[in-house]
PDB file of N, CA and C in Angstrom:
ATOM      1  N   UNK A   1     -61.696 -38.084 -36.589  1.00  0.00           N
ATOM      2  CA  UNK A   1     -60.356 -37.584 -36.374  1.00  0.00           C
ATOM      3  C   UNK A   1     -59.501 -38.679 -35.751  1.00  0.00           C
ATOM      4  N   UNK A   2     -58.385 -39.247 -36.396  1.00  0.00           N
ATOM      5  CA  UNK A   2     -57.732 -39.864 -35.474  1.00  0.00           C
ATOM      6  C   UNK A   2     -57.126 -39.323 -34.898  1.00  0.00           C
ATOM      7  N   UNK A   3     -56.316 -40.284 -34.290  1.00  0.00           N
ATOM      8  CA  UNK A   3     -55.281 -39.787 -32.825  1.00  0.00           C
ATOM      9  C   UNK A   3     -54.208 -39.475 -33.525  1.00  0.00           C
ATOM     10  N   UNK A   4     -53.577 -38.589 -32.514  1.00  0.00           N
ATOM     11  CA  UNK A   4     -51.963 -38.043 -33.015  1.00  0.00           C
ATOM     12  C   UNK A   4     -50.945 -38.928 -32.469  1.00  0.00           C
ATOM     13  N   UNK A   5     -50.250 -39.742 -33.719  1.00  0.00           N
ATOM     14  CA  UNK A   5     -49.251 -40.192 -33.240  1.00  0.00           C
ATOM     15  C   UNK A   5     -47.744 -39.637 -32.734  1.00  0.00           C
ATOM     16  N   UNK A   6     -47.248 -40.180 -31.539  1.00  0.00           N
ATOM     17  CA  UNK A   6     -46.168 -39.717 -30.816  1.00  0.00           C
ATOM     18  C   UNK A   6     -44.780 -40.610 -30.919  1.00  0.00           C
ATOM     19  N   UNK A   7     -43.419 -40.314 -30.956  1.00  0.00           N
ATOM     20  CA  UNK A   7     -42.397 -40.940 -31.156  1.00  0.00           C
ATOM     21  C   UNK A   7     -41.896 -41.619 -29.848  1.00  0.00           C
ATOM     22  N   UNK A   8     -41.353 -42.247 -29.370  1.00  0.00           N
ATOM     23  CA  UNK A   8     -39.899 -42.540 -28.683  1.00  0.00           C
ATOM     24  C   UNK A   8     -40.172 -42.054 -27.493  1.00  0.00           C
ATOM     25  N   UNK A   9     -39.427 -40.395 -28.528  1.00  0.00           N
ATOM     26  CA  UNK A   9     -39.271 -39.350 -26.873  1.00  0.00           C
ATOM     27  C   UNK A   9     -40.576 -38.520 -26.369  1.00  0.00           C
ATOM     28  N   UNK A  10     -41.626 -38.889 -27.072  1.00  0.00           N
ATOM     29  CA  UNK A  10     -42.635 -38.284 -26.604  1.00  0.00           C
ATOM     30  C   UNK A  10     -43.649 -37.248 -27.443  1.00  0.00           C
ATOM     31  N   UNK A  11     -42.636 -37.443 -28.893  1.00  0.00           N
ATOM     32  CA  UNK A  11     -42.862 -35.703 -29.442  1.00  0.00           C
ATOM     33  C   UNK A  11     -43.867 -36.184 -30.338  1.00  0.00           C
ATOM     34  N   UNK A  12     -44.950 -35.481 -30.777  1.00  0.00           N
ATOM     35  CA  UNK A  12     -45.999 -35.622 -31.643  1.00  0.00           C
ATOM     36  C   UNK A  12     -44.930 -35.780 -33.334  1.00  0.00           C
ATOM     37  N   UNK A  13     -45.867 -36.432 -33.971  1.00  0.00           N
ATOM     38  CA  UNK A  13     -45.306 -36.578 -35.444  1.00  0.00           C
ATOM     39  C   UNK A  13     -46.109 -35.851 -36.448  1.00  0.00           C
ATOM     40  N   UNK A  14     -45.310 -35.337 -37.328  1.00  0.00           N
ATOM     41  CA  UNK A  14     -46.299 -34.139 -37.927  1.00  0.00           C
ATOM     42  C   UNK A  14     -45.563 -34.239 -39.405  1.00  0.00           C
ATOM     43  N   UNK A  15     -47.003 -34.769 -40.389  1.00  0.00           N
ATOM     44  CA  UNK A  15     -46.707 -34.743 -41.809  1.00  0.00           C
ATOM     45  C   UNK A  15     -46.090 -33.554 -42.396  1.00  0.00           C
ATOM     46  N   UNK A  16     -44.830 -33.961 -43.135  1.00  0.00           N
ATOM     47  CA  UNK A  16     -43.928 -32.947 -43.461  1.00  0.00           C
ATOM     48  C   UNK A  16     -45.007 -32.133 -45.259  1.00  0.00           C
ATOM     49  N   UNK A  17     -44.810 -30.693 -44.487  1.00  0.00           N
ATOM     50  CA  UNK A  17     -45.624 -29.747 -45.298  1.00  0.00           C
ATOM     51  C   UNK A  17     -44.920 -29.827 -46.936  1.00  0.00           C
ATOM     52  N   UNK A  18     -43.796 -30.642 -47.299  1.00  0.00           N
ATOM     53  CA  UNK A  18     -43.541 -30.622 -48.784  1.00  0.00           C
ATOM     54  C   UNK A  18     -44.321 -31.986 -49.737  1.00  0.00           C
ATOM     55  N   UNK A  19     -44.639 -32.862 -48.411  1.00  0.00           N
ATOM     56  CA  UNK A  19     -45.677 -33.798 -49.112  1.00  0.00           C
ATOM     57  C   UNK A  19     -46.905 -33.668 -50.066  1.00  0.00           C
ATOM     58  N   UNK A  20     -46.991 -32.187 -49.946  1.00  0.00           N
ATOM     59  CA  UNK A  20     -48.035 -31.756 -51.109  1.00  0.00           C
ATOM     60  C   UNK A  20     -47.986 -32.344 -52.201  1.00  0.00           C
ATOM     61  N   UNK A  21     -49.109 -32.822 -53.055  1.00  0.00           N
ATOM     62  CA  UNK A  21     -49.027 -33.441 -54.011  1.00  0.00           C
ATOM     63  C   UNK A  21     -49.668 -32.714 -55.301  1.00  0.00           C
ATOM     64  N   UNK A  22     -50.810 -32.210 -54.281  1.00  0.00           N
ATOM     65  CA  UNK A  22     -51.945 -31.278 -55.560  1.00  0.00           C
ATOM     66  C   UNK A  22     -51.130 -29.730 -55.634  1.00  0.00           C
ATOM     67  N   UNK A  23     -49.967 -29.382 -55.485  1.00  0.00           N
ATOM     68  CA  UNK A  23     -49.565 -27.907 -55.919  1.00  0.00           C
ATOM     69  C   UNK A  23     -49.246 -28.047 -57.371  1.00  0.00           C
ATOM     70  N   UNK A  24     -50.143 -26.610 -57.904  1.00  0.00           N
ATOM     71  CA  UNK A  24     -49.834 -26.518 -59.098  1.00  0.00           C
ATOM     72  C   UNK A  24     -48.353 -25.898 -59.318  1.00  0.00           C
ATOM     73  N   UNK A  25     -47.343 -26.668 -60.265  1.00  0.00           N
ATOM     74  CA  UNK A  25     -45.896 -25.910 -60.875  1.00  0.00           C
ATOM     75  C   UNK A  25     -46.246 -25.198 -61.962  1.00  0.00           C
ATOM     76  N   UNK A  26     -46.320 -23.723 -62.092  1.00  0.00           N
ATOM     77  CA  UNK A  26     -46.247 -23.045 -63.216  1.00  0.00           C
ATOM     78  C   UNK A  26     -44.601 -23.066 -63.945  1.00  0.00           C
ATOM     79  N   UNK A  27     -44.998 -23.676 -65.042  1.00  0.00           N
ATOM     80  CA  UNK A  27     -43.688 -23.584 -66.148  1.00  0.00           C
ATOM     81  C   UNK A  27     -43.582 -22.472 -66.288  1.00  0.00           C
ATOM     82  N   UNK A  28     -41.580 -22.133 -66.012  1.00  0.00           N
ATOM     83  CA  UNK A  28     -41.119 -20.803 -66.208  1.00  0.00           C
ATOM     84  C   UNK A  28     -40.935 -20.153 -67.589  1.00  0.00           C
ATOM     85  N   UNK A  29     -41.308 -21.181 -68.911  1.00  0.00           N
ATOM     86  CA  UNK A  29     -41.447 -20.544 -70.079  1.00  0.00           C
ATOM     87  C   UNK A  29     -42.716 -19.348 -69.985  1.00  0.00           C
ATOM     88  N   UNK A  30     -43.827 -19.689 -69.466  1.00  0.00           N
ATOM     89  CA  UNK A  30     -45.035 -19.162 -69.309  1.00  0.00           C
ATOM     90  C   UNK A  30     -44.591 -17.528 -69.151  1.00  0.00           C
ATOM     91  N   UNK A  31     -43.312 -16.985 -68.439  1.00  0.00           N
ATOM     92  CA  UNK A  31     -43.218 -15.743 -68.226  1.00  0.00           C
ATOM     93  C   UNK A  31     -42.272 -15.170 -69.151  1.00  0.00           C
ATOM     94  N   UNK A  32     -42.766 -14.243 -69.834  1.00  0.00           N
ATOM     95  CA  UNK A  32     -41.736 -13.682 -71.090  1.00  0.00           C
ATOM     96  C   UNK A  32     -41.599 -11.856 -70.404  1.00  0.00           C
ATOM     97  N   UNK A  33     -40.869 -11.530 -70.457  1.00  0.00           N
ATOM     98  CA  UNK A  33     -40.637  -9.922 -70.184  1.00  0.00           C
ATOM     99  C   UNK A  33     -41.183  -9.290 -71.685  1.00  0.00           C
ATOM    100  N   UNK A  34     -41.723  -8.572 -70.941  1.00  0.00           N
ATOM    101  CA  UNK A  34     -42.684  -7.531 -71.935  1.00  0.00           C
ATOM    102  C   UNK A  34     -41.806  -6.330 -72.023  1.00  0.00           C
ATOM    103  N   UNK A  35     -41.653  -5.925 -73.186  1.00  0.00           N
ATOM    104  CA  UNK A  35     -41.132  -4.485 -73.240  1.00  0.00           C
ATOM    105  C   UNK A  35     -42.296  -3.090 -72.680  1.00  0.00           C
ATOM    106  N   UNK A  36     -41.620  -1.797 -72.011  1.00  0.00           N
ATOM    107  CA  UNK A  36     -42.734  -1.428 -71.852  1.00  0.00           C
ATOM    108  C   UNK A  36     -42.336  -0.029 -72.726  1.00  0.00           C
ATOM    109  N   UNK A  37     -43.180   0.492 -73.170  1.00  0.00           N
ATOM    110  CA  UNK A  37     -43.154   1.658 -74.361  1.00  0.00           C
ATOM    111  C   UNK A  37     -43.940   2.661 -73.500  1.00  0.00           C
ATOM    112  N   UNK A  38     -43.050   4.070 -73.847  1.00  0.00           N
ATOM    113  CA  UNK A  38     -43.602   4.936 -72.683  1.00  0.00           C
ATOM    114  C   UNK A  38     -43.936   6.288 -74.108  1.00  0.00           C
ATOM    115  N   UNK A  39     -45.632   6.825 -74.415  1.00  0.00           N
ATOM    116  CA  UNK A  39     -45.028   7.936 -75.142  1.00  0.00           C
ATOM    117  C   UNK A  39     -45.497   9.139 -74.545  1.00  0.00           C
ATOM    118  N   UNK A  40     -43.641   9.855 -74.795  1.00  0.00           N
ATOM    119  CA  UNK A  40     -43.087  10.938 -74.389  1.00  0.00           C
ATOM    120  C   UNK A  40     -43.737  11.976 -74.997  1.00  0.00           C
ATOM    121  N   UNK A  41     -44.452  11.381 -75.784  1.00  0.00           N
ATOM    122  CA  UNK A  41     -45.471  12.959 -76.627  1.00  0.00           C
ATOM    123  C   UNK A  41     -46.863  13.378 -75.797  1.00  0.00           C
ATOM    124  N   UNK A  42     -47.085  11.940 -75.416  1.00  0.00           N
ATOM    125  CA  UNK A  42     -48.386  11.533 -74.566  1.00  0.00           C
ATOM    126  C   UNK A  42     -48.249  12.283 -73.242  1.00  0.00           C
ATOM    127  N   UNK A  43     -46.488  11.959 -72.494  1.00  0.00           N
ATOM    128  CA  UNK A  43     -46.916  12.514 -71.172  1.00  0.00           C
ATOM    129  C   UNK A  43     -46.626  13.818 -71.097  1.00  0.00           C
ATOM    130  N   UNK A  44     -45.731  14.342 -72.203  1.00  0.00           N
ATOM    131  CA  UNK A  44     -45.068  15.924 -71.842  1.00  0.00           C
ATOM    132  C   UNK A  44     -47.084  16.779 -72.225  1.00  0.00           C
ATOM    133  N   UNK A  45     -47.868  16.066 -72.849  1.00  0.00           N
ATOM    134  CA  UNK A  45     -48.760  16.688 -73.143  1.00  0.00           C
ATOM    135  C   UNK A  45     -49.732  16.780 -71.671  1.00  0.00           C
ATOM    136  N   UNK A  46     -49.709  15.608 -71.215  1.00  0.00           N
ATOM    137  CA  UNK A  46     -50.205  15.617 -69.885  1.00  0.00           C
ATOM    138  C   UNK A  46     -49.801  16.382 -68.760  1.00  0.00           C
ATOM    139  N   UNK A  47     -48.554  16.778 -68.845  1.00  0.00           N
ATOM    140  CA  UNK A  47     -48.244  17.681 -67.901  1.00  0.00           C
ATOM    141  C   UNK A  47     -48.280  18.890 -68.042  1.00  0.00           C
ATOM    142  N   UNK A  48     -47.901  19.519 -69.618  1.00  0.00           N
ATOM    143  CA  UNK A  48     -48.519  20.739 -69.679  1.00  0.00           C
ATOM    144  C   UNK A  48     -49.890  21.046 -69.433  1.00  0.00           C
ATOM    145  N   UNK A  49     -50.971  19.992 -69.658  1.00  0.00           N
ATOM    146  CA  UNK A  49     -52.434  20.403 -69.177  1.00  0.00           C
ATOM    147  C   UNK A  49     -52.557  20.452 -67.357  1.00  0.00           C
ATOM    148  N   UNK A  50     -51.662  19.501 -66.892  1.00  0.00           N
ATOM    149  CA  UNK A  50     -51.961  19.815 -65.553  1.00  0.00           C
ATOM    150  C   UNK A  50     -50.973  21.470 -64.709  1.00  0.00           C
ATOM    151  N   UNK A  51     -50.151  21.746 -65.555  1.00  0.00           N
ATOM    152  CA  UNK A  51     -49.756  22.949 -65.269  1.00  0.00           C
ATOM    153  C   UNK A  51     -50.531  24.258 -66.107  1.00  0.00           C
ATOM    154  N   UNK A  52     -51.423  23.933 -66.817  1.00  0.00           N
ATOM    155  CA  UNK A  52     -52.196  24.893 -67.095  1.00  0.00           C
ATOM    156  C   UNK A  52     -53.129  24.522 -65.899  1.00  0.00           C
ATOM    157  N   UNK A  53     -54.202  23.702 -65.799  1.00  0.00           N
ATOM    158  CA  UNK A  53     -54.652  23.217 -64.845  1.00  0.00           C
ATOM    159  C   UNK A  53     -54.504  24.117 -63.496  1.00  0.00           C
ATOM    160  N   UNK A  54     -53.103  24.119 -63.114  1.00  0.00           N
ATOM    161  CA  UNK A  54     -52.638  24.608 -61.809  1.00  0.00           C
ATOM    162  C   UNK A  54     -52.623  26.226 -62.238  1.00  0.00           C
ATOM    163  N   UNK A  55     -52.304  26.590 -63.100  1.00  0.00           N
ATOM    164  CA  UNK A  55     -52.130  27.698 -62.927  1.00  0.00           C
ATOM    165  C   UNK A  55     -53.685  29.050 -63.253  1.00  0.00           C
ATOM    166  N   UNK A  56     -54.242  28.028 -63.708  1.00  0.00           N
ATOM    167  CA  UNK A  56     -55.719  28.596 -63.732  1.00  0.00           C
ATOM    168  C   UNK A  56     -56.873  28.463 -62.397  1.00  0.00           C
ATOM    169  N   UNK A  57     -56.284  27.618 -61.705  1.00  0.00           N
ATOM    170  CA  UNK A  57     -57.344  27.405 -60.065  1.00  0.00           C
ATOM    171  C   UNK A  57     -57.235  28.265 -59.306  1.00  0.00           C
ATOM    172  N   UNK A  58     -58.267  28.436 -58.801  1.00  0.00           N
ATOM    173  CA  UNK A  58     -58.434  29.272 -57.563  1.00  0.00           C
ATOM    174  C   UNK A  58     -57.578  29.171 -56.369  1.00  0.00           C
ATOM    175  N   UNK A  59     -57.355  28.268 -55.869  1.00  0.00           N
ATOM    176  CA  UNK A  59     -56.151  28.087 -55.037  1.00  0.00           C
ATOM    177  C   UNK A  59     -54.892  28.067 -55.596  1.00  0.00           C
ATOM    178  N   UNK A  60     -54.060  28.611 -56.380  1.00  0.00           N
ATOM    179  CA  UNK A  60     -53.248  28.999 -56.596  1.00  0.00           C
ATOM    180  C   UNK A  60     -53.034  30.270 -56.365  1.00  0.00           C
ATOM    181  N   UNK A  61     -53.909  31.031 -57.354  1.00  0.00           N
ATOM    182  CA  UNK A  61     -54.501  32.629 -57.126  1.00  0.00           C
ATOM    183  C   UNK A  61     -54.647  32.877 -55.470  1.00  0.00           C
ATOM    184  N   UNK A  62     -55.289  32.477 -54.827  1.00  0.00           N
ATOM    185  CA  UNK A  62     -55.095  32.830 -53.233  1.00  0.00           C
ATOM    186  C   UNK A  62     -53.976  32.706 -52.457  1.00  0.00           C
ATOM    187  N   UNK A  63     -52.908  31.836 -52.812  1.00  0.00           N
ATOM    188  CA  UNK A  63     -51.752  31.546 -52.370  1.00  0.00           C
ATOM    189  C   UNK A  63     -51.004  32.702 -52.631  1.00  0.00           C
ATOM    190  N   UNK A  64     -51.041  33.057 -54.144  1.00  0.00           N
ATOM    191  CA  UNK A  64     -50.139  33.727 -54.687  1.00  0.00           C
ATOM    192  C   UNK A  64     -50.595  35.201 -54.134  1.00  0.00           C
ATOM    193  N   UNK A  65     -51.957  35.888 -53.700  1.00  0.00           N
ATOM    194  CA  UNK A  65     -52.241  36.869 -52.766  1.00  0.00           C
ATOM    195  C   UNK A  65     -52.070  37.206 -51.496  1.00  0.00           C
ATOM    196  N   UNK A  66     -51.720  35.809 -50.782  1.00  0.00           N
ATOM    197  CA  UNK A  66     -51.650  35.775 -49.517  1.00  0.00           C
ATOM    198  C   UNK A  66     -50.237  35.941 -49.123  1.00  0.00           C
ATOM    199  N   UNK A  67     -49.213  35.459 -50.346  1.00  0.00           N
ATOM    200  CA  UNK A  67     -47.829  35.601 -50.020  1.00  0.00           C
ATOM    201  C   UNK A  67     -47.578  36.992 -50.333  1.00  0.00           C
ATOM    202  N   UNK A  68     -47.231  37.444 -49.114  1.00  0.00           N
ATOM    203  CA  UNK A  68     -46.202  38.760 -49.158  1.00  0.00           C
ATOM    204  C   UNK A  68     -44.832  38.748 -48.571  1.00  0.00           C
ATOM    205  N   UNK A  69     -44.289  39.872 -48.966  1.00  0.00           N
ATOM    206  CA  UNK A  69     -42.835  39.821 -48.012  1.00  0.00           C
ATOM    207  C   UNK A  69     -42.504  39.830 -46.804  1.00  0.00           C
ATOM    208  N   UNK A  70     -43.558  39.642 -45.798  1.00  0.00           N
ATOM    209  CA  UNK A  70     -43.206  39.826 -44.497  1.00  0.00           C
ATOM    210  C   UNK A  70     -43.554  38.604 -44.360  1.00  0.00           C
ATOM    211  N   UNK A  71     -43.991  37.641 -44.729  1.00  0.00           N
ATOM    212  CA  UNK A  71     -44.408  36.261 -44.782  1.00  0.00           C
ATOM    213  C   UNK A  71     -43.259  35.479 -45.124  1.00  0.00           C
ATOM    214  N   UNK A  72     -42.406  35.846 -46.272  1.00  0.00           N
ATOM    215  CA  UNK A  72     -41.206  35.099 -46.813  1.00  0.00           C
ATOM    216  C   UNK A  72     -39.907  35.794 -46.328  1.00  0.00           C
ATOM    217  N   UNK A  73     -39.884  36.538 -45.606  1.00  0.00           N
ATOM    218  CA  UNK A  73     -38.505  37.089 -44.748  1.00  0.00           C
ATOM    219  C   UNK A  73     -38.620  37.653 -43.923  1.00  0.00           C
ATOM    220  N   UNK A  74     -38.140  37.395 -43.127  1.00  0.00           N
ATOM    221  CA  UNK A  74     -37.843  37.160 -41.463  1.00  0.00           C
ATOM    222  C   UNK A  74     -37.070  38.646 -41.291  1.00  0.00           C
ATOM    223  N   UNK A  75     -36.248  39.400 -42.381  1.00  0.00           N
ATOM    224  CA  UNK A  75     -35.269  40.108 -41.626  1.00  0.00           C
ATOM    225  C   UNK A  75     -35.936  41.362 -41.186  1.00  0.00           C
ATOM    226  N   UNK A  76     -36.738  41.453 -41.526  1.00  0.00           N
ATOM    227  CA  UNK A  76     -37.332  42.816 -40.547  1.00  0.00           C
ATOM    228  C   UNK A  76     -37.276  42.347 -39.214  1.00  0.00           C
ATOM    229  N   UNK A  77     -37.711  41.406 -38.784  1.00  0.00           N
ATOM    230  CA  UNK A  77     -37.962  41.471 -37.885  1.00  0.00           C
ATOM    231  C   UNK A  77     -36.387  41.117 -36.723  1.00  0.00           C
ATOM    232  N   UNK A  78     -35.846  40.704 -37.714  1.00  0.00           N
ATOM    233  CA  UNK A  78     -34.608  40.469 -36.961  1.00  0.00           C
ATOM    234  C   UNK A  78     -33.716  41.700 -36.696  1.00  0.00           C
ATOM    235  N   UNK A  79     -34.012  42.337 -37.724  1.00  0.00           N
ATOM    236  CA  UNK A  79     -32.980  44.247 -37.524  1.00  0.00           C
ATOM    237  C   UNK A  79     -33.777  44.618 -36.547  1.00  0.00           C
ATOM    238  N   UNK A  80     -35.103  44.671 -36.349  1.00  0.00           N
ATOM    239  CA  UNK A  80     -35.659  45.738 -34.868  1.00  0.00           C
ATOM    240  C   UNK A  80     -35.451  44.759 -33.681  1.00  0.00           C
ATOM    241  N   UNK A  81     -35.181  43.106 -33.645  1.00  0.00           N
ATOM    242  CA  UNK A  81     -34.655  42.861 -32.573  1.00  0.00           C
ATOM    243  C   UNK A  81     -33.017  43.425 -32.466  1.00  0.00           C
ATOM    244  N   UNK A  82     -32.409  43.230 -33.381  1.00  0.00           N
ATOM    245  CA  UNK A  82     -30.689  43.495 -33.224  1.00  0.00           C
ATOM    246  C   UNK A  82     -31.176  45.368 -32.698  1.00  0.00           C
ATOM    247  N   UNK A  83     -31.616  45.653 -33.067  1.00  0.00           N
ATOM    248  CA  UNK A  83     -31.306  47.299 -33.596  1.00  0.00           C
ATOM    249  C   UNK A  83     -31.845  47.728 -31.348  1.00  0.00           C
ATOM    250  N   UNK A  84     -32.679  47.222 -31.029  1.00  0.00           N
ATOM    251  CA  UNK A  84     -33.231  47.257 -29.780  1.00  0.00           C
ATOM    252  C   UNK A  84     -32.431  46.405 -28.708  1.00  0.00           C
ATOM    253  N   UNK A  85     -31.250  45.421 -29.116  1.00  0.00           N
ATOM    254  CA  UNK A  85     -30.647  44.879 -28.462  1.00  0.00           C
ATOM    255  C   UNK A  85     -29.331  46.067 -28.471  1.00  0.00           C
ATOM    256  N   UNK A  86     -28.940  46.359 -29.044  1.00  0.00           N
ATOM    257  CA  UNK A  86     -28.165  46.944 -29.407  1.00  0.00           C
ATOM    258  C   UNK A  86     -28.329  48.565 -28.730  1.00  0.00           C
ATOM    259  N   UNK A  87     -29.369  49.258 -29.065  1.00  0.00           N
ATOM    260  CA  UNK A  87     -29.910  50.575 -28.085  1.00  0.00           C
ATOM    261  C   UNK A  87     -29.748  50.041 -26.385  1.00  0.00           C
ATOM    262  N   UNK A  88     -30.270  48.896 -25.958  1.00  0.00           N
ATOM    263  CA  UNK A  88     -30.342  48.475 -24.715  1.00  0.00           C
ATOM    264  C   UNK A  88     -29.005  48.172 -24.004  1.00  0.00           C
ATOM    265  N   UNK A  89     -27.959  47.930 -24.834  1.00  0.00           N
ATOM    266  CA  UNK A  89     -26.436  47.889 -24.529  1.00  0.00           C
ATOM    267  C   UNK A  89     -25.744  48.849 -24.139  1.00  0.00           C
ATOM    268  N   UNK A  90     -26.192  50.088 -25.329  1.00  0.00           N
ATOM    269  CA  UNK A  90     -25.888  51.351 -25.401  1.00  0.00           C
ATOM    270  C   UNK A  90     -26.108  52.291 -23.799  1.00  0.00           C
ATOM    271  N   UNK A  91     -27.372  51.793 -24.024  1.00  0.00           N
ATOM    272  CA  UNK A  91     -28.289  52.511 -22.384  1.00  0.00           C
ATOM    273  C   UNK A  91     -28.139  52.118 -21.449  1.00  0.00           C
ATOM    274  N   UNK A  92     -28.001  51.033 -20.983  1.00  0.00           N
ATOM    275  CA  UNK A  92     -27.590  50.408 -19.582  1.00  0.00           C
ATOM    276  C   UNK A  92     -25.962  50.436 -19.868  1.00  0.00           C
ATOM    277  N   UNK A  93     -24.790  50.173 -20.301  1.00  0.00           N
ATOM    278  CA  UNK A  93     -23.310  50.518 -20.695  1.00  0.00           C
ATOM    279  C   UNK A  93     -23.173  52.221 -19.950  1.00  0.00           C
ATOM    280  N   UNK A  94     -23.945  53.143 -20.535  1.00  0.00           N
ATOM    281  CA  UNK A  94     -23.513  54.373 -19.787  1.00  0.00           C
ATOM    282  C   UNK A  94     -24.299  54.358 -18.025  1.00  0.00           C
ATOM    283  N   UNK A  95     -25.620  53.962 -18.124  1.00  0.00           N
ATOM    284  CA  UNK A  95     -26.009  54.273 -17.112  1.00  0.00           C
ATOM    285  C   UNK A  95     -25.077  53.443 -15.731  1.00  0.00           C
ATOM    286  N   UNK A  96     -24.642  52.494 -16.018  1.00  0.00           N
ATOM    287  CA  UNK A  96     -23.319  51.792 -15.307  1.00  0.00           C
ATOM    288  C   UNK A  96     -22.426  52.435 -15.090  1.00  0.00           C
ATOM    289  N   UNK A  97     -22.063  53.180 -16.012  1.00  0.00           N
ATOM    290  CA  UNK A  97     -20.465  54.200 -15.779  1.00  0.00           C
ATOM    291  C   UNK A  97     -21.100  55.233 -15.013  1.00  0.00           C
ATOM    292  N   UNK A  98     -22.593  55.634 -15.329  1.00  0.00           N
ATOM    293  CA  UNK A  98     -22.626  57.141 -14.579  1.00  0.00           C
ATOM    294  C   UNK A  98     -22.755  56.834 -12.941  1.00  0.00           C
ATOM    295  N   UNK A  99     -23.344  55.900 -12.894  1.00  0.00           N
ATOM    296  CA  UNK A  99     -23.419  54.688 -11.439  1.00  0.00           C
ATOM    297  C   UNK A  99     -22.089  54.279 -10.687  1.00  0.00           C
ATOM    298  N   UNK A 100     -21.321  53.972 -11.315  1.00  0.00           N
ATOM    299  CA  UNK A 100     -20.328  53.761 -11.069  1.00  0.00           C
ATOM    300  C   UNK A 100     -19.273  54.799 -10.365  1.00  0.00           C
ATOM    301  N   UNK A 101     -19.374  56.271 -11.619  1.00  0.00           N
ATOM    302  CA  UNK A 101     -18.410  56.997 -11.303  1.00  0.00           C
ATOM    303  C   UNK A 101     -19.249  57.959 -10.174  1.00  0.00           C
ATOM    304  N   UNK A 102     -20.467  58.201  -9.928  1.00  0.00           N
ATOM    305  CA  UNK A 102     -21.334  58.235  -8.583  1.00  0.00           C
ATOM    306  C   UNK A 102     -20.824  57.657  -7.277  1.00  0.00           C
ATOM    307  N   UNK A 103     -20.807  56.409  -7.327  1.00  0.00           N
ATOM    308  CA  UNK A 103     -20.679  55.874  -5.558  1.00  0.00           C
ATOM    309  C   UNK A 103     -19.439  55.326  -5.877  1.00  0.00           C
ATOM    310  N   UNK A 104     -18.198  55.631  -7.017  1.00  0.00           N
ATOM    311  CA  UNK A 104     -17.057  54.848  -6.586  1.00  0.00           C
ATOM    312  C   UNK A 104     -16.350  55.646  -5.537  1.00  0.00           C
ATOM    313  N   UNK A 105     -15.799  54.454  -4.533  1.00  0.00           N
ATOM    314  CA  UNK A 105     -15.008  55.330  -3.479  1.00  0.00           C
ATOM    315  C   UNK A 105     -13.462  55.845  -4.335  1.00  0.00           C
ATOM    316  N   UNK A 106     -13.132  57.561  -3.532  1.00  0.00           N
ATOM    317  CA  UNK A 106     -12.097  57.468  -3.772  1.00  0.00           C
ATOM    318  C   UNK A 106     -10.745  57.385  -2.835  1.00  0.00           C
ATOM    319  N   UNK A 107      -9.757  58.108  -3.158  1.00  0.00           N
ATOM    320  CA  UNK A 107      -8.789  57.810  -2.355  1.00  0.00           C
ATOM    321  C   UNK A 107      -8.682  58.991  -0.922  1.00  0.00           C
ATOM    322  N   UNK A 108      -9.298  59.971  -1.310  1.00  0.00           N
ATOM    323  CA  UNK A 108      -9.749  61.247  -0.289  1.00  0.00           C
ATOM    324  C   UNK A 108     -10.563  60.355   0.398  1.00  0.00           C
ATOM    325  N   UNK A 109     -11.697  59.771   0.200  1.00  0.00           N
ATOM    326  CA  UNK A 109     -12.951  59.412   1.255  1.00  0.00           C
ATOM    327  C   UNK A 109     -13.083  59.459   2.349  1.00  0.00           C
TER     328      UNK A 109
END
């Protein structure tokens, strides 16, 4: 190994990395664009087998049993909250007035 030679100001000298000599240049004729051909008979056929496919598996069939309507909408459950918010307004609203008109002072007192 020889020694590393240093400049002037001190700084190491370092063979510039384009001095390469052995890189191979690939000639840009070498690359031609290929057309690419897609057949549309080929894939619409492929996808109808994978949607038969899907629609014949067992996990589809279980999905499609497991979904019911209380699974895909929410509003039941949202009318017996409104419907119970709504009774609870109702019920505490009078029991306030009957409270009220109970211990309000009047002008006799």
């Amino acid at each position: 190994m020889s020694k590393p030679e240093f400049d002037s100001d001190g700084f190491q000298i370092v063979k510039s990395k384009n001095s390469v000599k052995s890189k191979v240049i690939v000639p840009t004729k070498d690359f031609k664009k290929q057309d690419i051909k897609i057949d549309i008979e080929k894939s619409r056929r492929r996808i109808e087998i994978a949607i038969e496919e899907l629609k014949e598996s067992q996990y589809l069939k279980d999905i499609v049993q497991k979904t019911t309507d209380q699974q895909l909408c929410k509003a039941a459950d949202e009318m017996h909250f409104k419907a119970k918010t709504y009774y609870n307004y109702l019920h505490y609203s009078r029991k306030y007035k009957e409270i009220n008109a109970e211990f309000k002072g009047g002008k006799d007192g």
